[in-house]
Protein backbone atom coordinates (compact mmCIF):
# COMPACT_ATOMS: atom_id res chain seq x y z
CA UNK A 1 -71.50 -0.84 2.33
CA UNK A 2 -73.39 -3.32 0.67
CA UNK A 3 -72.75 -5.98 3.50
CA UNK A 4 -74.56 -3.95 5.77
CA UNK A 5 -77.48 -3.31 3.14
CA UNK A 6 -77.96 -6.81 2.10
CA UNK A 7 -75.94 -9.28 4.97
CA UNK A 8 -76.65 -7.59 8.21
CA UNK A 9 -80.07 -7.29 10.18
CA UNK A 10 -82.20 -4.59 9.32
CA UNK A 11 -81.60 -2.85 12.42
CA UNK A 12 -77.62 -2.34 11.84
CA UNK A 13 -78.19 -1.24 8.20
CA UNK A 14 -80.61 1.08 9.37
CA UNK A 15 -77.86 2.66 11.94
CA UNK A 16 -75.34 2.46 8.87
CA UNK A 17 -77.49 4.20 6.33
CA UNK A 18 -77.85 6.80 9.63
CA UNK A 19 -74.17 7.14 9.97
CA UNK A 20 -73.73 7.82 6.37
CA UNK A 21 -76.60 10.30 6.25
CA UNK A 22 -75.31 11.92 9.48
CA UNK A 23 -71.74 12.31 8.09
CA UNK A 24 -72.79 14.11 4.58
CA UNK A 25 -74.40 16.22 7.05
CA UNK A 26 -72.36 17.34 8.90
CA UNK A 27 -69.82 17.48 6.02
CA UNK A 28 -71.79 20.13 4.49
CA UNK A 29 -72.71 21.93 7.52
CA UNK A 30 -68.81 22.38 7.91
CA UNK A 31 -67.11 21.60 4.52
CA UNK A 32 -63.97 22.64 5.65
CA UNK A 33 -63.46 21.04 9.06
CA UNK A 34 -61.75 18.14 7.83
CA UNK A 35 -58.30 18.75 6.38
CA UNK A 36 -57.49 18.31 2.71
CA UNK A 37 -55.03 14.71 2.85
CA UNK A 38 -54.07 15.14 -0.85
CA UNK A 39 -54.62 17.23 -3.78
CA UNK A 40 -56.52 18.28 -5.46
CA UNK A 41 -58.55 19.60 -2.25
CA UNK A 42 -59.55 15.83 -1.42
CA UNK A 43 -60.58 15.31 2.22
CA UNK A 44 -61.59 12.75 4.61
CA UNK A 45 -64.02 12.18 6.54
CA UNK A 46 -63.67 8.99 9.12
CA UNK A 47 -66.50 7.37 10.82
CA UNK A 48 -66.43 6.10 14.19
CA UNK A 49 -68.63 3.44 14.81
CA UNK A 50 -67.39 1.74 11.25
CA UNK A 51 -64.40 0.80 9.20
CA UNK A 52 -65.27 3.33 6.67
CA UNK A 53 -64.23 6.73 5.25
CA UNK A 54 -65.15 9.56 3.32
CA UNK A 55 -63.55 11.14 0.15
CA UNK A 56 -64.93 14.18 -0.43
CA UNK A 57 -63.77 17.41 -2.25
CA UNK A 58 -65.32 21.02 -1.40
CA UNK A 59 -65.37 23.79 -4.11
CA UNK A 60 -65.55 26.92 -1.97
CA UNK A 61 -66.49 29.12 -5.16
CA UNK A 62 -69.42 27.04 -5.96
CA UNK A 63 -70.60 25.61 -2.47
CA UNK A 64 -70.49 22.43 -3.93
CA UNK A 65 -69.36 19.28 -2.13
CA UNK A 66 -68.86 16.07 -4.08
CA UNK A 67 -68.51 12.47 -2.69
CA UNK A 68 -66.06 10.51 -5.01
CA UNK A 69 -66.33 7.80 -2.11
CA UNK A 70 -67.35 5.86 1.23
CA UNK A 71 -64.74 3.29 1.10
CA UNK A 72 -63.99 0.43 3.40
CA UNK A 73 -60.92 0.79 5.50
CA UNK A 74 -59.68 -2.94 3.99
CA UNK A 75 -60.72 -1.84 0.18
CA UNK A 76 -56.80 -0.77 -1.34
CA UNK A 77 -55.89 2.73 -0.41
CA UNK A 78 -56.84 4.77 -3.89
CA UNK A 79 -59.05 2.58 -5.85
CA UNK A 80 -61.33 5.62 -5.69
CA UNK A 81 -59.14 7.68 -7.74
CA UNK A 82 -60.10 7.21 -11.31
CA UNK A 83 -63.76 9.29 -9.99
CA UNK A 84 -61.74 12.35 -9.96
CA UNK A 85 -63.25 14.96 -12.32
């Protein structure tokens, strides 16, 4: 994320920091409508127009979502993991 931030033009971070603020929308507009890929209750959400995911986890009993990451697809699979409360 920080390529596009501090590498790219300001015109493709701004349509980054839109696809990021466009998928934690709609993430919480539909917590559940991505599928839980491991436990506990971790999904993912994948962008479209970028090599990125994100981890999320939704706590139905509170209405909480919380990000534990927007990772590069390249990054290595679970480095996130240690964010898990």
């Amino acid at each position: 994320m920080a390529y596009y931030l501090h590498e790219a033009t300001p015109d493709v971070a701004d349509r980054f920091v839109a696809a990021v603020e466009s998928a934690v929308g709609s993430i919480l507009n539909a917590p559940d409508r991505w599928r839980v890929i491991e436990e506990p209750g971790i999904r993912r959400y994948v962008f479209k127009r970028y090599p990125y995911v994100l981890y999320y986890q939704w706590d139905v009993e509170k209405a909480f979502v919380t990000i534990f990451a927007i990772m590069h697809c390249s990054r290595e699979p679970g480095y996130w993991k240690h964010r898990l409360i």
